[in-house]
C-alpha atoms as a PDB file:
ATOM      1  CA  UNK A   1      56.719  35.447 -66.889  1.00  0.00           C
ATOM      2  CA  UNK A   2      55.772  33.666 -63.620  1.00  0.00           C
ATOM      3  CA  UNK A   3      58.423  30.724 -62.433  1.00  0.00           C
ATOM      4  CA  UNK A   4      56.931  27.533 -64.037  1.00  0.00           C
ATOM      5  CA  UNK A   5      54.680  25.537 -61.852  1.00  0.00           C
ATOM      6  CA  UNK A   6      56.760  21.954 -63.562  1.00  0.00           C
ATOM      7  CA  UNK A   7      59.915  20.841 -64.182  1.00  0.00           C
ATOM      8  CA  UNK A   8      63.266  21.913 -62.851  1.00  0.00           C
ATOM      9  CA  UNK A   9      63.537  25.106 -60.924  1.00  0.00           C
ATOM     10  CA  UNK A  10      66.886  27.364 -61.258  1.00  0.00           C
ATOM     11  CA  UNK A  11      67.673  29.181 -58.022  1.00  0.00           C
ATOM     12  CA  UNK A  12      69.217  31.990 -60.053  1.00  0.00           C
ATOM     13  CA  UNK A  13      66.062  32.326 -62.664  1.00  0.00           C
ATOM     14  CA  UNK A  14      63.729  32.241 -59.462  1.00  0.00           C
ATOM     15  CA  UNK A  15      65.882  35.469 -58.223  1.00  0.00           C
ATOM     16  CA  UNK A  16      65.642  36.878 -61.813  1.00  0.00           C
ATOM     17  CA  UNK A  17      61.682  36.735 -61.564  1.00  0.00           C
ATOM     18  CA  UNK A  18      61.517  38.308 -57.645  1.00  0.00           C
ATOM     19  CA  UNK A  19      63.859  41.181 -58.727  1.00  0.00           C
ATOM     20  CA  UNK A  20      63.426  41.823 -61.878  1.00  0.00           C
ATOM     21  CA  UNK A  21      60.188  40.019 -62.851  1.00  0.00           C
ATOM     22  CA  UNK A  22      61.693  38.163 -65.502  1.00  0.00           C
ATOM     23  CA  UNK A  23      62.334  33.965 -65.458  1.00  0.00           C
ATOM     24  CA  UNK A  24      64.232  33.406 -68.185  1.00  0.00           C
ATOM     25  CA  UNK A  25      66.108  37.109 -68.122  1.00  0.00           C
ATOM     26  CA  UNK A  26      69.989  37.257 -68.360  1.00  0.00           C
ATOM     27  CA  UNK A  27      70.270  39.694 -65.479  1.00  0.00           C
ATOM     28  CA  UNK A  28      73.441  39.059 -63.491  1.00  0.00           C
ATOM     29  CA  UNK A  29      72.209  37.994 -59.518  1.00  0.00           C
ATOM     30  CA  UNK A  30      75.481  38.081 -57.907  1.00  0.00           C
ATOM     31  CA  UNK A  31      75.152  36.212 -54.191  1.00  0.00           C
ATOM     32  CA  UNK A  32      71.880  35.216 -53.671  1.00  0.00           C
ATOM     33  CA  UNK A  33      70.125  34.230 -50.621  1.00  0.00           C
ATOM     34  CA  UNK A  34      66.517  32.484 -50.618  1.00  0.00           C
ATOM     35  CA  UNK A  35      64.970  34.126 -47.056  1.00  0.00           C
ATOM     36  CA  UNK A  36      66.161  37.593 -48.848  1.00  0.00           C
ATOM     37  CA  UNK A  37      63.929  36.566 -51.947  1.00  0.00           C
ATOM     38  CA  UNK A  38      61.338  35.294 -49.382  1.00  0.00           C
ATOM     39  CA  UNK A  39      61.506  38.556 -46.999  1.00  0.00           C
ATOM     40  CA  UNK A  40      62.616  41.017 -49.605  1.00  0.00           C
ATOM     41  CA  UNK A  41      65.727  43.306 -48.859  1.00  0.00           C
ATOM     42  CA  UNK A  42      69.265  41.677 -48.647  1.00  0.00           C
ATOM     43  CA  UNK A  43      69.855  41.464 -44.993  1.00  0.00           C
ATOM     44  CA  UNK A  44      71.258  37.433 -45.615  1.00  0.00           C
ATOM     45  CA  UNK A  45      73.763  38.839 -47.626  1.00  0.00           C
ATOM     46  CA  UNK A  46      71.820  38.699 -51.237  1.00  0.00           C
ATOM     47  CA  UNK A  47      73.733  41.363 -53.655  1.00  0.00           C
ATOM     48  CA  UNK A  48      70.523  42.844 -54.860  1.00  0.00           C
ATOM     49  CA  UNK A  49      68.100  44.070 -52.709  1.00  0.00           C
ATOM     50  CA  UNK A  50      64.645  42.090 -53.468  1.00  0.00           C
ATOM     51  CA  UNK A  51      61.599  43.896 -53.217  1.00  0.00           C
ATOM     52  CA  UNK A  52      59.188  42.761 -50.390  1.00  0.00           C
ATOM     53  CA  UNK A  53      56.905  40.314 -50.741  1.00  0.00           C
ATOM     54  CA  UNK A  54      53.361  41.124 -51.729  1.00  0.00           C
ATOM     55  CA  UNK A  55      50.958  40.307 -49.073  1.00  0.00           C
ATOM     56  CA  UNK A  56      47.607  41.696 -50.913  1.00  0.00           C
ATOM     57  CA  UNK A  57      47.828  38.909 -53.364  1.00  0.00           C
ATOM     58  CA  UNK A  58      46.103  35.828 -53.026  1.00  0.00           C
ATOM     59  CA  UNK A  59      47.008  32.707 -52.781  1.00  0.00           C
ATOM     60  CA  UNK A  60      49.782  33.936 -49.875  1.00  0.00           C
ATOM     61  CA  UNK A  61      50.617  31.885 -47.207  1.00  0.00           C
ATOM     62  CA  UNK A  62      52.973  34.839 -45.702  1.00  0.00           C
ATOM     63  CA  UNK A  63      51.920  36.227 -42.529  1.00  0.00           C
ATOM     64  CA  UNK A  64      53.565  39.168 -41.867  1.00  0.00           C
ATOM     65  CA  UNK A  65      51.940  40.933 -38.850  1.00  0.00           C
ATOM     66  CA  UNK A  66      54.059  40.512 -35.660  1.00  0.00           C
ATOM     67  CA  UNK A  67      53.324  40.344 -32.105  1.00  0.00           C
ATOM     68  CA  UNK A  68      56.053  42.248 -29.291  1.00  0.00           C
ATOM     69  CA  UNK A  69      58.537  39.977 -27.150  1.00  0.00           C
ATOM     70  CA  UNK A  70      58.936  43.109 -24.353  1.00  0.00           C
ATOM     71  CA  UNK A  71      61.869  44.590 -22.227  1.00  0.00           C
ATOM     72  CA  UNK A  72      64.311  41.687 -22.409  1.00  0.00           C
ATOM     73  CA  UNK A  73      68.120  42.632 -21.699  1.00  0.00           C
ATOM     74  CA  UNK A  74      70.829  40.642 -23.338  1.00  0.00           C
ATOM     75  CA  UNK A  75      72.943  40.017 -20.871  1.00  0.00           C
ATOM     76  CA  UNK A  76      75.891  40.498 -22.939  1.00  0.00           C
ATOM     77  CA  UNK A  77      74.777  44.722 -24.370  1.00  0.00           C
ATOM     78  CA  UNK A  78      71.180  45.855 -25.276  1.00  0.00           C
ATOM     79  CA  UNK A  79      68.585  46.452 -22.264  1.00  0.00           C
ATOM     80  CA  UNK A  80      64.928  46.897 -22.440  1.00  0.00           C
ATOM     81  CA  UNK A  81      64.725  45.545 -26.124  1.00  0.00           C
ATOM     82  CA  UNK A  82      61.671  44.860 -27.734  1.00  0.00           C
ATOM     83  CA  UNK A  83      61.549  41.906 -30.345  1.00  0.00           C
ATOM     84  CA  UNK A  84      59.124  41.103 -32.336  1.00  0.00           C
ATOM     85  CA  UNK A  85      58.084  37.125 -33.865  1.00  0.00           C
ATOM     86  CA  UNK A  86      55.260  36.160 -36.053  1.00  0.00           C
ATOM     87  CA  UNK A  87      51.723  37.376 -34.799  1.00  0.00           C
ATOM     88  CA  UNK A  88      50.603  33.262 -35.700  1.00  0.00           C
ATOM     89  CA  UNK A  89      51.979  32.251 -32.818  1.00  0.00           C
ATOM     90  CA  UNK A  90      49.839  34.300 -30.190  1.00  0.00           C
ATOM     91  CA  UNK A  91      51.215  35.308 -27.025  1.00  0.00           C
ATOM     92  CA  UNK A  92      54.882  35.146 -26.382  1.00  0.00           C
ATOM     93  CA  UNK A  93      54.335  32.429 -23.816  1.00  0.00           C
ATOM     94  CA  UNK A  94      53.789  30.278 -26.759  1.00  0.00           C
ATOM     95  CA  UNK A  95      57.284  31.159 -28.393  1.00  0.00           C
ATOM     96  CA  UNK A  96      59.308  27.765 -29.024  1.00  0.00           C
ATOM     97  CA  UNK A  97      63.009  26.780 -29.742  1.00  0.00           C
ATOM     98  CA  UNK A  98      62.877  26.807 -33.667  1.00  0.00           C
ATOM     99  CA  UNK A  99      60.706  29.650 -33.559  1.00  0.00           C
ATOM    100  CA  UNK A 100      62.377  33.716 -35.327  1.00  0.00           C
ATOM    101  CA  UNK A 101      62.633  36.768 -33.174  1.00  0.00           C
ATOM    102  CA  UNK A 102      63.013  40.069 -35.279  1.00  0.00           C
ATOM    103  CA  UNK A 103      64.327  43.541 -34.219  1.00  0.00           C
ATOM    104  CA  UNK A 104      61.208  45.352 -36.468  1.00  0.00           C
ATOM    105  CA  UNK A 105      57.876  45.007 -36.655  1.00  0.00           C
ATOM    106  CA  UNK A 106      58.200  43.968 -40.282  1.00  0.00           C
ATOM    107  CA  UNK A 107      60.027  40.922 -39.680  1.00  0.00           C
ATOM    108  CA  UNK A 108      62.606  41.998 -42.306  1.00  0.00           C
ATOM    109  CA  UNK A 109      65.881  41.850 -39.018  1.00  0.00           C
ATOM    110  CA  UNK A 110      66.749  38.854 -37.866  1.00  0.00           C
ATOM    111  CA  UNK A 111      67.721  39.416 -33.666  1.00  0.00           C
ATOM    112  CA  UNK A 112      70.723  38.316 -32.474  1.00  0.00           C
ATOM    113  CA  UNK A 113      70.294  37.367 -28.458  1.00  0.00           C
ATOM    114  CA  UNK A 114      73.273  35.786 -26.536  1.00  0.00           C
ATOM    115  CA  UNK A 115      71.628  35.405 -23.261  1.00  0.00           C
ATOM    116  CA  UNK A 116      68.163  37.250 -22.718  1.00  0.00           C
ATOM    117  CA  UNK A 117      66.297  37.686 -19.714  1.00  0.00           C
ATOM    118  CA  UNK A 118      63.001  39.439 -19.328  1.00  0.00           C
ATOM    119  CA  UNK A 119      60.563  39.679 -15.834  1.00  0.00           C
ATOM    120  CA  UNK A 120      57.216  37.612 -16.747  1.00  0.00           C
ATOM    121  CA  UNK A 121      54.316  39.489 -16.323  1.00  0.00           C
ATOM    122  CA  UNK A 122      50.434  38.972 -17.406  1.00  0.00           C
ATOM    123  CA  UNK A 123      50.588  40.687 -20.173  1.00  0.00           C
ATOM    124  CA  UNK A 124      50.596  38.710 -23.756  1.00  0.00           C
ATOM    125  CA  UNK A 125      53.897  40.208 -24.357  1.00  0.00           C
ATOM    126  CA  UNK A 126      56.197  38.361 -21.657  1.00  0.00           C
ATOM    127  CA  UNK A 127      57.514  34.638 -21.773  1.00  0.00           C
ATOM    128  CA  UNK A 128      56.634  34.209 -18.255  1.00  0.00           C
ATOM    129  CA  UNK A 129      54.352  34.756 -16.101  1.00  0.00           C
ATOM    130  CA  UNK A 130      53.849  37.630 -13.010  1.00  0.00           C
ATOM    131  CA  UNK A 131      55.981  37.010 -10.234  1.00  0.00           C
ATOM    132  CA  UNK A 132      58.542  34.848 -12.246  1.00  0.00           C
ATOM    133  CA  UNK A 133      61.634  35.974 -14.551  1.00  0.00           C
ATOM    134  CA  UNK A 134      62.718  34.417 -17.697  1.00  0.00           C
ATOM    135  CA  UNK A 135      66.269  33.418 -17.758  1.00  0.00           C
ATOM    136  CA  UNK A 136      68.433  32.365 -21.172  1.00  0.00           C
ATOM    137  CA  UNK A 137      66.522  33.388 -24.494  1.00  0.00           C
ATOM    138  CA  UNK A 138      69.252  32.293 -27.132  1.00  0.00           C
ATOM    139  CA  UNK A 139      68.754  32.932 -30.954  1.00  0.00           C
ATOM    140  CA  UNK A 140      71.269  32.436 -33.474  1.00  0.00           C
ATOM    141  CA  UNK A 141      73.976  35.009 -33.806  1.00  0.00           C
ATOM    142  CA  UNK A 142      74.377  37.284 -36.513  1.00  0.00           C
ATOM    143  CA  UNK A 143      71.942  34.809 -38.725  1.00  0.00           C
ATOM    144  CA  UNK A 144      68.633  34.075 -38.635  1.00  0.00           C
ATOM    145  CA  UNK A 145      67.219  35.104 -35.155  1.00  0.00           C
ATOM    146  CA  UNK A 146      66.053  31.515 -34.596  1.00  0.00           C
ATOM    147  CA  UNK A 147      65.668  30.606 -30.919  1.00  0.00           C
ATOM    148  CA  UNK A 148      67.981  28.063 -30.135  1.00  0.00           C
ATOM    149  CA  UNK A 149      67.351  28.308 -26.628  1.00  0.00           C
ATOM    150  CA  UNK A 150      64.514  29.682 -24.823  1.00  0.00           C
ATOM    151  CA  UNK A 151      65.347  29.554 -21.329  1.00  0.00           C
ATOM    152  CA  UNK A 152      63.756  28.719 -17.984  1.00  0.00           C
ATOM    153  CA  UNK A 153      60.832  30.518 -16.194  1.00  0.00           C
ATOM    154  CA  UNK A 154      61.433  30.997 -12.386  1.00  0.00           C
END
């Protein structure tokens, strides 16, 4: 059964039918997280592990090609990290606060940045451009990777 396209929706059913395939099932769920039934896996802390979403299908609005972020170093451990963020949004000059970096080209692991800085360049993979460096690329720790902050070019 598919999840019902009226009425009330049951967060726990909905998880039934992405694991299991089955709405109205009596499968216990456990913790359940929606961007792990979204993204597949349990990375959010979901106690199943959902399957990943199937992109062949249409209708799908899920893009899930990525683009690279390049050799930024958080200041605070990793150097030379690449990142990855949806391929929609083009170049990484065009990333935004509110916008999710990943640390695979899946988009399945949320990054975790405390201060990031990367040297611009003209290729579609820098922030900045050549000749300037990027300074403070914040996401959300140990969550989400959304960019809270995304710095200053200089």
């Amino acid at each position: 059964m598919a999840v019902p396209s009226s009425g009330t929706l049951s967060m726990l059913k909905m998880a039934r039918e992405a694991k299991h395939g089955d709405y109205n099932g009596t499968q216990t769920m456990g913790t359940i997280s929606l961007y792990d039934m979204v993204n597949g896996g349990n990375t959010n802390g979901s106690t199943v592990s959902y399957p990943t979403v199937n992109t062949n299908c249409l209708p799908n609005p899920a893009n899930r090609n990525s683009n690279q972020l390049t050799a930024v170093t958080d200041q605070m451990g990793s150097t030379n990290t690449t990142y990855y963020y949806n391929s929609n949004i083009g170049a990484a000059s065009n990333l935004a606060v509110g916008d999710y970096l990943y640390t695979d080209a899946s988009l399945s692991t949320p990054a975790s940045i405390i201060w990031g800085v990367q040297t611009g360049s003209s290729a579609p993979t820098t922030i900045c451009s050549s000749g300037q460096s990027l300074d403070g690329l914040i996401t959300t720790y140990n969550s989400d990777g959304r960019i809270t902050s995304i710095g200053t070019c200089s």
